[in-house]
PDB file of N, CA and C in Angstrom:
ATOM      1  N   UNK A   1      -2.437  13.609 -25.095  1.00  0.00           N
ATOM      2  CA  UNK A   1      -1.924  14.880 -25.579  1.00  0.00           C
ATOM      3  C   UNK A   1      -0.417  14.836 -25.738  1.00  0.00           C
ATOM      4  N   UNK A   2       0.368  13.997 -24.985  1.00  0.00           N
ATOM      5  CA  UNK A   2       1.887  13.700 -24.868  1.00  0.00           C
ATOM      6  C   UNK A   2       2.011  13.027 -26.107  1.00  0.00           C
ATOM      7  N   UNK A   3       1.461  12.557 -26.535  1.00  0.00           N
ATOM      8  CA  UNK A   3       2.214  11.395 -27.838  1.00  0.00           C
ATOM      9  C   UNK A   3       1.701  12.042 -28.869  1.00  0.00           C
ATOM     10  N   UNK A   4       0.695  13.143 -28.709  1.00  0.00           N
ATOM     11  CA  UNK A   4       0.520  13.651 -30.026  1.00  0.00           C
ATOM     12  C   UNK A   4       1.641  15.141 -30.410  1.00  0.00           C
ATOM     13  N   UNK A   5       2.043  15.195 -29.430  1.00  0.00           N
ATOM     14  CA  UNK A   5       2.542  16.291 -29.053  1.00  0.00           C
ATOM     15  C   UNK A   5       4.151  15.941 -29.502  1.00  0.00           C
ATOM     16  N   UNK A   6       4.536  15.213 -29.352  1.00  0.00           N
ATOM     17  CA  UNK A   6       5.780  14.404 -29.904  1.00  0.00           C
ATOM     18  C   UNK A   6       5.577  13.938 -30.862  1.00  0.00           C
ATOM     19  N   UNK A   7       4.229  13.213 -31.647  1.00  0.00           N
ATOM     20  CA  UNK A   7       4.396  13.364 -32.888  1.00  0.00           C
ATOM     21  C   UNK A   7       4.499  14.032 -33.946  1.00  0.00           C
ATOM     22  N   UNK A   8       3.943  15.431 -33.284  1.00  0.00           N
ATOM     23  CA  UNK A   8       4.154  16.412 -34.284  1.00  0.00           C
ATOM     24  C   UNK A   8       5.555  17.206 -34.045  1.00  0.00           C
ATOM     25  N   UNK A   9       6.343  17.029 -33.054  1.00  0.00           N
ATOM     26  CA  UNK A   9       7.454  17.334 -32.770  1.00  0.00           C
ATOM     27  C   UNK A   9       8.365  16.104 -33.608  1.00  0.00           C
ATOM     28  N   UNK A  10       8.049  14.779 -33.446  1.00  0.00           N
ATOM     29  CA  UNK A  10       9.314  14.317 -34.794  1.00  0.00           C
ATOM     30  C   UNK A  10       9.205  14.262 -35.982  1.00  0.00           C
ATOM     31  N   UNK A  11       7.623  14.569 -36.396  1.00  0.00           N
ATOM     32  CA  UNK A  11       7.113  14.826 -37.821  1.00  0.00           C
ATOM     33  C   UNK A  11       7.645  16.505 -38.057  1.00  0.00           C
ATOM     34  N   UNK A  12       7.926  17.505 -37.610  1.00  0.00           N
ATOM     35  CA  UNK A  12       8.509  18.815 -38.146  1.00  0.00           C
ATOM     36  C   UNK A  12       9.838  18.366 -38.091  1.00  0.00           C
ATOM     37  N   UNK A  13      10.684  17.514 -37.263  1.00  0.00           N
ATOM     38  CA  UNK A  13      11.693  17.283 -37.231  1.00  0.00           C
ATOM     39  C   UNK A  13      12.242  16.600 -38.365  1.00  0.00           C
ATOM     40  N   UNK A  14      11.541  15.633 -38.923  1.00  0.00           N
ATOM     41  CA  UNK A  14      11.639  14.722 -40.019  1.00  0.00           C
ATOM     42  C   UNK A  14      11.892  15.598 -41.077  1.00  0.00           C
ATOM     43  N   UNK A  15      10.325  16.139 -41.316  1.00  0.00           N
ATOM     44  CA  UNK A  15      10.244  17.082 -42.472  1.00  0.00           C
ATOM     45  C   UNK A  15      11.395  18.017 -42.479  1.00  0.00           C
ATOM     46  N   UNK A  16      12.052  18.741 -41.939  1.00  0.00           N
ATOM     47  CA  UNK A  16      12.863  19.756 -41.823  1.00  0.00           C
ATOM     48  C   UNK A  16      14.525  19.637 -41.854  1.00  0.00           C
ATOM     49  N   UNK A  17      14.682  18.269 -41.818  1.00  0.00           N
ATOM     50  CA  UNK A  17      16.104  17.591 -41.786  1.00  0.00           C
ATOM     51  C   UNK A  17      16.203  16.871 -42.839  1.00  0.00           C
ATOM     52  N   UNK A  18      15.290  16.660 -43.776  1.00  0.00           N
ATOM     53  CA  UNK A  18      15.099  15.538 -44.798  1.00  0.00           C
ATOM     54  C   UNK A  18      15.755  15.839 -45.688  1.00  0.00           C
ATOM     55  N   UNK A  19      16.055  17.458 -46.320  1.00  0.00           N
ATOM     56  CA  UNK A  19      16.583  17.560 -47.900  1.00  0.00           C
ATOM     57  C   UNK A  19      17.867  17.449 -47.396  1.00  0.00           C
ATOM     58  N   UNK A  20      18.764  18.086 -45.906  1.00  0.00           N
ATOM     59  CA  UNK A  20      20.166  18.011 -45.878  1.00  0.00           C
ATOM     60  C   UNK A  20      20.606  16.286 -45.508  1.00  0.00           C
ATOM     61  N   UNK A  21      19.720  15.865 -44.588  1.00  0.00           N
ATOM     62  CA  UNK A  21      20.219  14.317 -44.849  1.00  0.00           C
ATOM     63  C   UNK A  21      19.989  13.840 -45.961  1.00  0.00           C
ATOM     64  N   UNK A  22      19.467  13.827 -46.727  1.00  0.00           N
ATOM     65  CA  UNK A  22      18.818  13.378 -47.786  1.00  0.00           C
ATOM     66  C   UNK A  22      20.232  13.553 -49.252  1.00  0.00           C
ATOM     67  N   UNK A  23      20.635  15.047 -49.043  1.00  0.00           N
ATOM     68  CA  UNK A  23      22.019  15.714 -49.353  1.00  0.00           C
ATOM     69  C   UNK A  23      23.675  14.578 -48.855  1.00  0.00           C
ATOM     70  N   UNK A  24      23.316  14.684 -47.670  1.00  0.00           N
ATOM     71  CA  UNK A  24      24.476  13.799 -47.888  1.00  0.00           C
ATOM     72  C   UNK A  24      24.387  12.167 -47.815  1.00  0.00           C
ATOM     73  N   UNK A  25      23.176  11.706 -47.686  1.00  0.00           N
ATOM     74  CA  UNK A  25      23.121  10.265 -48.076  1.00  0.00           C
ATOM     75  C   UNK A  25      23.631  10.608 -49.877  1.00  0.00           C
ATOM     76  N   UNK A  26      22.598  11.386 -50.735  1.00  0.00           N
ATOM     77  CA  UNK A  26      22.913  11.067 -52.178  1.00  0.00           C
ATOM     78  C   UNK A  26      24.307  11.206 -52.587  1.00  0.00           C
ATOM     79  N   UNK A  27      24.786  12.226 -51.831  1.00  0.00           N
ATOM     80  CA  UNK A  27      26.297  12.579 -51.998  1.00  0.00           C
ATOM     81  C   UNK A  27      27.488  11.328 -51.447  1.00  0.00           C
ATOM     82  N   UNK A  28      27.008  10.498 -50.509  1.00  0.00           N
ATOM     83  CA  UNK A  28      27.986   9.743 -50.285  1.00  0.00           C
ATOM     84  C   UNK A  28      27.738   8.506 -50.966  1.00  0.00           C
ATOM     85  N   UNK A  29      27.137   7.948 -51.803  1.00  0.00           N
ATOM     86  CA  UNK A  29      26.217   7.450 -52.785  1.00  0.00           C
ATOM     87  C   UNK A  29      27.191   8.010 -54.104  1.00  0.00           C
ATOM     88  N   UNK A  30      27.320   9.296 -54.665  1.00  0.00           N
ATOM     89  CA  UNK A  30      27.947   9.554 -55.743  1.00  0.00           C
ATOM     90  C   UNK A  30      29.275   9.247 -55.428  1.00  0.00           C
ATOM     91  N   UNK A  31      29.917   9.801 -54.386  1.00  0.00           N
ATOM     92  CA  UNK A  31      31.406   9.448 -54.494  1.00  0.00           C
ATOM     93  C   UNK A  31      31.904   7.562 -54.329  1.00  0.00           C
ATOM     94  N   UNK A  32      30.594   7.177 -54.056  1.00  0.00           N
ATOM     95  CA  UNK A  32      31.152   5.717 -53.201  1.00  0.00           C
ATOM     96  C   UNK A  32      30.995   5.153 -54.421  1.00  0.00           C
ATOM     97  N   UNK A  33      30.395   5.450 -56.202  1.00  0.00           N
ATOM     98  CA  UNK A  33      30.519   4.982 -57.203  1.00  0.00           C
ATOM     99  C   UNK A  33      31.234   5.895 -58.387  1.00  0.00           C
ATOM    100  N   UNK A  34      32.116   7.052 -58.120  1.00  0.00           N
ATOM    101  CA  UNK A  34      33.161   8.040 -58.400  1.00  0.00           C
ATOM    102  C   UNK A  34      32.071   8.436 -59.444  1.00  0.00           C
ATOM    103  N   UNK A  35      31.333   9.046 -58.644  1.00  0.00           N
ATOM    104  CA  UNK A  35      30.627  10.394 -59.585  1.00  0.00           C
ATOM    105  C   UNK A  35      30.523  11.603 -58.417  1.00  0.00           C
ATOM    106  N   UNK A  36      30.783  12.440 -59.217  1.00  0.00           N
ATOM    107  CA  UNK A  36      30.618  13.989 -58.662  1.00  0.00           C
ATOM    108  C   UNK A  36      29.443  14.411 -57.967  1.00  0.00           C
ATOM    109  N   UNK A  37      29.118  14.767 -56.403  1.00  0.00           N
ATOM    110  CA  UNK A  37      28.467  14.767 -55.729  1.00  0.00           C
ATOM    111  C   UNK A  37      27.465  15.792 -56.309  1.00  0.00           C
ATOM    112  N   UNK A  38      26.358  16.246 -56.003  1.00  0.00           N
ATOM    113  CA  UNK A  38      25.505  17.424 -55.801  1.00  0.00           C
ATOM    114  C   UNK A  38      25.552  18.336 -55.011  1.00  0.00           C
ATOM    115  N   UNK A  39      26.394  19.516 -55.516  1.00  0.00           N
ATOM    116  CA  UNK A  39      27.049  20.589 -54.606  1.00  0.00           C
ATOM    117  C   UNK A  39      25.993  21.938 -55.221  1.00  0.00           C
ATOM    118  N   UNK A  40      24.853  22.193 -55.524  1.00  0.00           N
ATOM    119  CA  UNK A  40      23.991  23.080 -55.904  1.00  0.00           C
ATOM    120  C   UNK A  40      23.734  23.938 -54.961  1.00  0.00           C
ATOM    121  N   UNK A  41      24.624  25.024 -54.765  1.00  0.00           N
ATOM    122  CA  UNK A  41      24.273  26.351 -53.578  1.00  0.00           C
ATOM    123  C   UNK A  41      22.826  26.627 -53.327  1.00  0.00           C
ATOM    124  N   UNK A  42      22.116  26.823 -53.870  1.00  0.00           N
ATOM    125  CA  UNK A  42      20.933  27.377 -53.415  1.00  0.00           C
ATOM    126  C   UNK A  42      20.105  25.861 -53.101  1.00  0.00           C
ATOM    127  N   UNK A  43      20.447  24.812 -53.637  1.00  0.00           N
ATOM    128  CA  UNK A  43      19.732  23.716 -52.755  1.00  0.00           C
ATOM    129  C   UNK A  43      20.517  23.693 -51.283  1.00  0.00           C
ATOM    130  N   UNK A  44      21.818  23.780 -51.206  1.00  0.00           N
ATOM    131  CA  UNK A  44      22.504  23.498 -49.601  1.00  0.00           C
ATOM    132  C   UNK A  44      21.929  24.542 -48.705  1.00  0.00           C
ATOM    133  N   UNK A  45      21.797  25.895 -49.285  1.00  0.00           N
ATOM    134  CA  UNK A  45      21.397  27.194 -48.407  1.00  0.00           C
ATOM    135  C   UNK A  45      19.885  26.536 -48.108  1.00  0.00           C
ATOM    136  N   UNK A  46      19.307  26.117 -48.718  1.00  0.00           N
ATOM    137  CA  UNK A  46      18.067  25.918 -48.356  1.00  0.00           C
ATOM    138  C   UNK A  46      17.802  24.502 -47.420  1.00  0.00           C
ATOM    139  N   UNK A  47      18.689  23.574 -47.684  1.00  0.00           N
ATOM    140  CA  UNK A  47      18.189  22.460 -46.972  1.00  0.00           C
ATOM    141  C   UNK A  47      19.132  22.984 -45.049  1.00  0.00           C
ATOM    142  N   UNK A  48      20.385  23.775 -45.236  1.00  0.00           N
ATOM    143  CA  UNK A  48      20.903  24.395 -44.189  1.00  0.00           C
ATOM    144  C   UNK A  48      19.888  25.374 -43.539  1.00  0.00           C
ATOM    145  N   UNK A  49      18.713  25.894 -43.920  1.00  0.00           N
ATOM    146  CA  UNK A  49      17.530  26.839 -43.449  1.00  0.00           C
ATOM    147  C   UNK A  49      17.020  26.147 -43.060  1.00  0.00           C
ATOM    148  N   UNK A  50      16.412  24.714 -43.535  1.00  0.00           N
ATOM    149  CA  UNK A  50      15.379  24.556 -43.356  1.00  0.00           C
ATOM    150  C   UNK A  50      15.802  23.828 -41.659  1.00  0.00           C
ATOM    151  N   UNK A  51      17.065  23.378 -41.425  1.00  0.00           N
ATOM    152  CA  UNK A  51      17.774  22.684 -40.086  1.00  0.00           C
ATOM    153  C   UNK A  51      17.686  23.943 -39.085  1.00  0.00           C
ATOM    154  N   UNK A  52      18.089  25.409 -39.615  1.00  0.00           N
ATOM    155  CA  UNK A  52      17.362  26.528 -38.754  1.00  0.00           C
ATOM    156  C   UNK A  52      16.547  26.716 -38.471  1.00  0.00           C
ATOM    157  N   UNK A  53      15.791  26.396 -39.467  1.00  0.00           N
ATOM    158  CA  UNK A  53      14.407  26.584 -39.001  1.00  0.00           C
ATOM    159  C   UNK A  53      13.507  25.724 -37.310  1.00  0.00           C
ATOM    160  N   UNK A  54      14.147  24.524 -37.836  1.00  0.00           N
ATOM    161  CA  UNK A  54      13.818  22.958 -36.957  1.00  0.00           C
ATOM    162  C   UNK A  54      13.518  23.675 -35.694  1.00  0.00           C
ATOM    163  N   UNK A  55      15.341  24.268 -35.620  1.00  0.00           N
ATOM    164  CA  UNK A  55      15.941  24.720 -34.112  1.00  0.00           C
ATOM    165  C   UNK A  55      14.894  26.038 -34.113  1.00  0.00           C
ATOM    166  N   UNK A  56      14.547  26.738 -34.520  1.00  0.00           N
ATOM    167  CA  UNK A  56      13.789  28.072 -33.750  1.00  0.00           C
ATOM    168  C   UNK A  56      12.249  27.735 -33.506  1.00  0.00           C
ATOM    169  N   UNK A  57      11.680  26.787 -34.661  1.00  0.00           N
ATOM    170  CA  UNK A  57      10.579  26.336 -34.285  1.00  0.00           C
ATOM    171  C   UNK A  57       9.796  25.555 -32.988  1.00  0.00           C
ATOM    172  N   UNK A  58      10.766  24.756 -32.654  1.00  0.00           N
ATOM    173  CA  UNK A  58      10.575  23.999 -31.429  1.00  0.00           C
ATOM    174  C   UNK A  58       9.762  24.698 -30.405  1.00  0.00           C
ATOM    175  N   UNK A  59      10.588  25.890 -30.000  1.00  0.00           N
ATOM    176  CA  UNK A  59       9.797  26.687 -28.666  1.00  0.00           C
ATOM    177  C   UNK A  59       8.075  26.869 -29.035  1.00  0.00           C
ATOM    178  N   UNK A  60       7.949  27.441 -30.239  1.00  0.00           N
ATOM    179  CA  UNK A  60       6.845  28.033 -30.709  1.00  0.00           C
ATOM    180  C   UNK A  60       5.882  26.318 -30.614  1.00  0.00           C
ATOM    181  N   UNK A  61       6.571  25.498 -30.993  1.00  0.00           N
ATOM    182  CA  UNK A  61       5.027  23.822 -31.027  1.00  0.00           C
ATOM    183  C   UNK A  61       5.168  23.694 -29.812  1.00  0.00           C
ATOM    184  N   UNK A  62       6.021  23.759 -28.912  1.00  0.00           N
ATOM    185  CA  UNK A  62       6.087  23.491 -27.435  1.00  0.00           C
ATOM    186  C   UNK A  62       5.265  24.398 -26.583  1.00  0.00           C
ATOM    187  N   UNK A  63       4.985  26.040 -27.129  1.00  0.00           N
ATOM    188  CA  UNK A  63       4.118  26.704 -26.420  1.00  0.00           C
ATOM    189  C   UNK A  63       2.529  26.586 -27.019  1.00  0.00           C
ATOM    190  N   UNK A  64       2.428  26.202 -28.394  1.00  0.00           N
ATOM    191  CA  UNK A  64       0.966  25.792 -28.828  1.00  0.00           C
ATOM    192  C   UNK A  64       0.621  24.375 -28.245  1.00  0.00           C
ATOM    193  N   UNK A  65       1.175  23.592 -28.083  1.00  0.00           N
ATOM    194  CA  UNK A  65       0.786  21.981 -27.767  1.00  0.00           C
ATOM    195  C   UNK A  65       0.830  21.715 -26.366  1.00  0.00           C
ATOM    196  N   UNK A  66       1.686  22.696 -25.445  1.00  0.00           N
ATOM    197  CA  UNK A  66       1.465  22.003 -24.083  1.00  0.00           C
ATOM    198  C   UNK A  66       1.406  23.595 -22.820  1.00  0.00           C
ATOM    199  N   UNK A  67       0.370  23.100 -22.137  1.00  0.00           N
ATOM    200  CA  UNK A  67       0.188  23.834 -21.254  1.00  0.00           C
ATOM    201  C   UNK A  67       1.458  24.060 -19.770  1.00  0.00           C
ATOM    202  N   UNK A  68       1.855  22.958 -20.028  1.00  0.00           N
ATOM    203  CA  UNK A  68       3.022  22.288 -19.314  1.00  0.00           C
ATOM    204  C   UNK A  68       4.110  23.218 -19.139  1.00  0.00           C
ATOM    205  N   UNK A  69       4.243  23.353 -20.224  1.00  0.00           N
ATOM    206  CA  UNK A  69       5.539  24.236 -21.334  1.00  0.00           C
ATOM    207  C   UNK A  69       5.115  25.482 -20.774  1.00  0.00           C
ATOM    208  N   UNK A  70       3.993  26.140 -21.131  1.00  0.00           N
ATOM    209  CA  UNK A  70       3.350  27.540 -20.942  1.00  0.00           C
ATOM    210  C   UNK A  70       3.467  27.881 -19.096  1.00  0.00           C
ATOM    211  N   UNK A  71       3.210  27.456 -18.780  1.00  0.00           N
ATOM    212  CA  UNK A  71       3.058  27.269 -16.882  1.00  0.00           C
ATOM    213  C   UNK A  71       4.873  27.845 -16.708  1.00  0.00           C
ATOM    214  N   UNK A  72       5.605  26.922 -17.160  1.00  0.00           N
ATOM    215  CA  UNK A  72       7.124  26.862 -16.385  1.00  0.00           C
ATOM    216  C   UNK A  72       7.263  28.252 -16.987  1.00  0.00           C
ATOM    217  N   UNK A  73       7.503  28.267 -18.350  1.00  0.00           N
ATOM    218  CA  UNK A  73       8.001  29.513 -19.025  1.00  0.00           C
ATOM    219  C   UNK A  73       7.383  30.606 -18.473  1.00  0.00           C
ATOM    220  N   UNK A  74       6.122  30.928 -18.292  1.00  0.00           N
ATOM    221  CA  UNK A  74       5.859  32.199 -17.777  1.00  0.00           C
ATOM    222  C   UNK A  74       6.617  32.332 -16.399  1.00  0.00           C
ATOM    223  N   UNK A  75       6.298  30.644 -15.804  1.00  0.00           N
ATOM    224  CA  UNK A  75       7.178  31.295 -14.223  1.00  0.00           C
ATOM    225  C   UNK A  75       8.800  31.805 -14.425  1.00  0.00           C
ATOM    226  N   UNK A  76       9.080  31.455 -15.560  1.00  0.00           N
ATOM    227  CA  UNK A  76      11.058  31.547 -15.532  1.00  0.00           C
ATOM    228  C   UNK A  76      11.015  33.445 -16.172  1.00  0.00           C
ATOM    229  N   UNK A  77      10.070  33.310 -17.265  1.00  0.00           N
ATOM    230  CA  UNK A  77       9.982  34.994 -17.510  1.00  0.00           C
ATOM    231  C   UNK A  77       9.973  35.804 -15.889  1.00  0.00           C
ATOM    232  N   UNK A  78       8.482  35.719 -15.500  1.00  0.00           N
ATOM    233  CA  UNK A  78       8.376  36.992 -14.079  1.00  0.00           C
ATOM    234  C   UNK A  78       9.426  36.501 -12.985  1.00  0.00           C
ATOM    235  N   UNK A  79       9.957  35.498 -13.132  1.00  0.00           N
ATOM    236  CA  UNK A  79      10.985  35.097 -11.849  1.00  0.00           C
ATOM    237  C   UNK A  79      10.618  34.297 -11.008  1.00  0.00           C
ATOM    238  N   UNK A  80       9.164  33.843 -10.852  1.00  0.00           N
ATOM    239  CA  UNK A  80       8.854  33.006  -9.435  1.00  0.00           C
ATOM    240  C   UNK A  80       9.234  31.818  -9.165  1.00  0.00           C
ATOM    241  N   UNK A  81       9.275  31.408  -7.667  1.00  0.00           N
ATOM    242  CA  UNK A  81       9.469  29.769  -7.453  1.00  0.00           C
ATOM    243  C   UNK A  81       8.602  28.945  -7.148  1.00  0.00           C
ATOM    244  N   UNK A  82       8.342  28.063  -7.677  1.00  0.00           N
ATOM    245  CA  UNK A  82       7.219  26.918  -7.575  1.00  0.00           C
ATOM    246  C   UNK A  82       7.105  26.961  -5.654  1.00  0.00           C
ATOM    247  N   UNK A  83       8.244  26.544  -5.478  1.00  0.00           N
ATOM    248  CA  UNK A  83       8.166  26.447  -4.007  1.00  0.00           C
ATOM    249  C   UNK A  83       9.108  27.357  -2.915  1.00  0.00           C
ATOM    250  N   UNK A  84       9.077  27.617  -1.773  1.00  0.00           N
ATOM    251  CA  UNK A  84      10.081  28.346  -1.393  1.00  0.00           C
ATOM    252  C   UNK A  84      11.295  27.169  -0.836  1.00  0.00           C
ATOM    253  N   UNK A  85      12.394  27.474  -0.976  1.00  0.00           N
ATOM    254  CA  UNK A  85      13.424  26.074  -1.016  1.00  0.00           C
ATOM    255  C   UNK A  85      13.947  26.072   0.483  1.00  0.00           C
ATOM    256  N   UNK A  86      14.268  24.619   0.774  1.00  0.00           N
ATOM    257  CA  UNK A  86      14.019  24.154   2.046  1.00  0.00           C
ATOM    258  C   UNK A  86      15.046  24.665   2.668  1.00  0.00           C
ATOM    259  N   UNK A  87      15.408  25.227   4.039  1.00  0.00           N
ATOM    260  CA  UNK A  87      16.310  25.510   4.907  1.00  0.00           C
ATOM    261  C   UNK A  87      16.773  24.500   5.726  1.00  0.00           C
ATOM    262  N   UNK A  88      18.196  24.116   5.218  1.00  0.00           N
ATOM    263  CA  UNK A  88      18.876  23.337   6.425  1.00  0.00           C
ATOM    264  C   UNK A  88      19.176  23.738   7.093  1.00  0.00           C
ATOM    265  N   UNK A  89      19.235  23.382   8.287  1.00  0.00           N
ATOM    266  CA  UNK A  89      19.715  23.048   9.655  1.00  0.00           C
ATOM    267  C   UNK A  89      20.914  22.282  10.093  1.00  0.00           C
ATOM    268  N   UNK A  90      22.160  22.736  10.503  1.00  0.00           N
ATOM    269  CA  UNK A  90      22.928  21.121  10.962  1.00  0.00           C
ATOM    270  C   UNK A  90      23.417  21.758  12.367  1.00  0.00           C
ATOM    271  N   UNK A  91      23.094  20.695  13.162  1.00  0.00           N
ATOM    272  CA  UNK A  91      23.846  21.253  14.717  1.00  0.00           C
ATOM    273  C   UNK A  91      25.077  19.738  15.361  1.00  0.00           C
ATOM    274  N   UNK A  92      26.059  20.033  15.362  1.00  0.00           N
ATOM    275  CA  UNK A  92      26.933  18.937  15.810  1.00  0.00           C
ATOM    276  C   UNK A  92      26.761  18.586  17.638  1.00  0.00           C
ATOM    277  N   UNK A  93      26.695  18.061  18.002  1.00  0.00           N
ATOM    278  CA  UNK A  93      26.925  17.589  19.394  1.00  0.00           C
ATOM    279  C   UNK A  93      27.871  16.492  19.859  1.00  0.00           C
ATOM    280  N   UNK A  94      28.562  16.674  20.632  1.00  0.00           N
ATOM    281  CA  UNK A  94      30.143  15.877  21.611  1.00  0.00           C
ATOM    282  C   UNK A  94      29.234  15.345  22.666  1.00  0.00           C
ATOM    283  N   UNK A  95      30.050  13.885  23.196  1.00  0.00           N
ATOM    284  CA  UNK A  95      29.288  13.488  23.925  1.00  0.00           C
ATOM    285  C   UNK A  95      30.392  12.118  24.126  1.00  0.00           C
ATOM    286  N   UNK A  96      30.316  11.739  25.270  1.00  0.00           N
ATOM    287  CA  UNK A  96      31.284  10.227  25.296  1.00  0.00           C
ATOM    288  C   UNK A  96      30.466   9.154  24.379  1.00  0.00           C
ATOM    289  N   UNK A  97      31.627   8.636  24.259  1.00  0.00           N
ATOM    290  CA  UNK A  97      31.469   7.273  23.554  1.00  0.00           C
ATOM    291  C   UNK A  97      31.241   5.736  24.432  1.00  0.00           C
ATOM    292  N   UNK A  98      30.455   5.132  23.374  1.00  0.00           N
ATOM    293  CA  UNK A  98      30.222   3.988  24.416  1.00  0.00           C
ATOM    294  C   UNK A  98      30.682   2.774  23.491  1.00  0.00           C
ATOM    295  N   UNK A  99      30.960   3.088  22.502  1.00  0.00           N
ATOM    296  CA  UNK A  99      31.654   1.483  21.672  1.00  0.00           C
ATOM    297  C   UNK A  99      32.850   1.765  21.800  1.00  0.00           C
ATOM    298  N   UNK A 100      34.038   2.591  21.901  1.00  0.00           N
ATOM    299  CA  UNK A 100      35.614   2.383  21.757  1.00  0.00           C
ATOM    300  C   UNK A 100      35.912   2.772  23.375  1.00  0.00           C
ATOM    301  N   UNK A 101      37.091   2.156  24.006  1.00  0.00           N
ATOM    302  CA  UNK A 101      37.279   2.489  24.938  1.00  0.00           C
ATOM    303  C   UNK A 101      38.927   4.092  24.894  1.00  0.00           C
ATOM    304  N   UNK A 102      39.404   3.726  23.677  1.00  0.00           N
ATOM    305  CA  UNK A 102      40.350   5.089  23.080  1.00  0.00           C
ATOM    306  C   UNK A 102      39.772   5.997  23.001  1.00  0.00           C
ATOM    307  N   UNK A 103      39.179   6.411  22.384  1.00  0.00           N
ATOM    308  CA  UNK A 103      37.822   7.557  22.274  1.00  0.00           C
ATOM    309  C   UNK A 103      37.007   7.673  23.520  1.00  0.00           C
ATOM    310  N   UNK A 104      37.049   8.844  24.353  1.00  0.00           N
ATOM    311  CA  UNK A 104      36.348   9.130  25.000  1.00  0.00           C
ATOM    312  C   UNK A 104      35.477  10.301  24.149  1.00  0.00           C
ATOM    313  N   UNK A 105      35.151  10.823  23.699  1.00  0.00           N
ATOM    314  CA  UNK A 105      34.097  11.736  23.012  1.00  0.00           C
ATOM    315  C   UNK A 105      33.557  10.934  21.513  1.00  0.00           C
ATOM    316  N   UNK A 106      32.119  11.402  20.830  1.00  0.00           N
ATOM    317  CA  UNK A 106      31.621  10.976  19.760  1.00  0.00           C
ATOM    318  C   UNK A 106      30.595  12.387  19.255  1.00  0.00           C
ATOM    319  N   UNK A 107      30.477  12.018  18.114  1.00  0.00           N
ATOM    320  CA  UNK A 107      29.921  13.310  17.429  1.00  0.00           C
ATOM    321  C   UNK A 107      29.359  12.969  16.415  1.00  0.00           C
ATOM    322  N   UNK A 108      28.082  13.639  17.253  1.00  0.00           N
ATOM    323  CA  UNK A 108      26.521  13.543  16.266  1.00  0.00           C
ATOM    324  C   UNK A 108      26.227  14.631  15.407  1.00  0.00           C
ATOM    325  N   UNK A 109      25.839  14.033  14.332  1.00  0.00           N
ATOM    326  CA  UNK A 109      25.194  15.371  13.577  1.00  0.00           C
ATOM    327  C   UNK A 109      23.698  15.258  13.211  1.00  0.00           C
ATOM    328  N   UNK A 110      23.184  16.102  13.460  1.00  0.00           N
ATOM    329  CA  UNK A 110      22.019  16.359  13.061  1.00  0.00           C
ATOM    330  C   UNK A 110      21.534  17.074  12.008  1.00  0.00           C
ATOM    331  N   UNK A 111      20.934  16.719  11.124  1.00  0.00           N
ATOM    332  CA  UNK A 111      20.201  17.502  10.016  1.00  0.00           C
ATOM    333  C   UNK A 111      18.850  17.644  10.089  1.00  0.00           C
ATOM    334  N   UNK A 112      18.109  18.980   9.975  1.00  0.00           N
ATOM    335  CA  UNK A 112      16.359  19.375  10.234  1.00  0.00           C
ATOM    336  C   UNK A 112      16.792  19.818   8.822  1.00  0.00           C
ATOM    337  N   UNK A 113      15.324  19.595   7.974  1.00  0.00           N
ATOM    338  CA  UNK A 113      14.543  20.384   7.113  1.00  0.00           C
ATOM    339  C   UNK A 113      13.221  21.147   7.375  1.00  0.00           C
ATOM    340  N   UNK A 114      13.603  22.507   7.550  1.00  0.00           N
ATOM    341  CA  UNK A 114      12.752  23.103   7.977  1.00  0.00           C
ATOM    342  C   UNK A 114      11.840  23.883   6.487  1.00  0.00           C
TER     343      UNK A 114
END
């Protein structure tokens, strides 16, 4: 379901980026043999839509193709947490030392995950 799911995610991607790349490959192509590029407004507005489009579509194949997707998002909508998050603990303790003879005290720390 993962690889089909990405294929249809770089196949809308393809399709949907193709006329503006496509735009400035031909265009750098005309100037790189001094001819006048293809500057046709209503082709740029449209191949610039169709790159909007790419970007708003995504969420929408991501909530039809994976359950995955659907699970997190509802939890991030109502607010919940997968898990309740862990409580540290740290308590220091003093105590003599037994490797330096300068140092008479040493200090432990302890960490619990509770």
């Amino acid at each position: 379901m993962v690889v089909k799911m990405l294929a249809v995610v770089v196949a809308v991607f393809a399709v949907l980026w193709l006329p503006y790349r496509g735009l400035l490959v031909y265009n750098s192509f005309m100037t790189l043999f001094g001819k006048s590029p293809f500057m046709d407004l209503w082709y740029l507005m449209f191949a610039k839509t169709c790159v909007y489009i790419n970007s708003a579509i995504n969420p929408f194949l991501y909530n039809a193709m994976s359950t995955k997707f659907r699970r997190a998002f509802h939890r991030m909508l109502v607010c919940k947490r997968a898990t309740r998050p862990p409580v540290i603990t740290i308590s220091t303790v003093a105590g003599p030392s037994l490797s330096s003879a300068s140092s008479s005290h040493r200090e432990t720390t302890t960490v619990s995950v509770v």
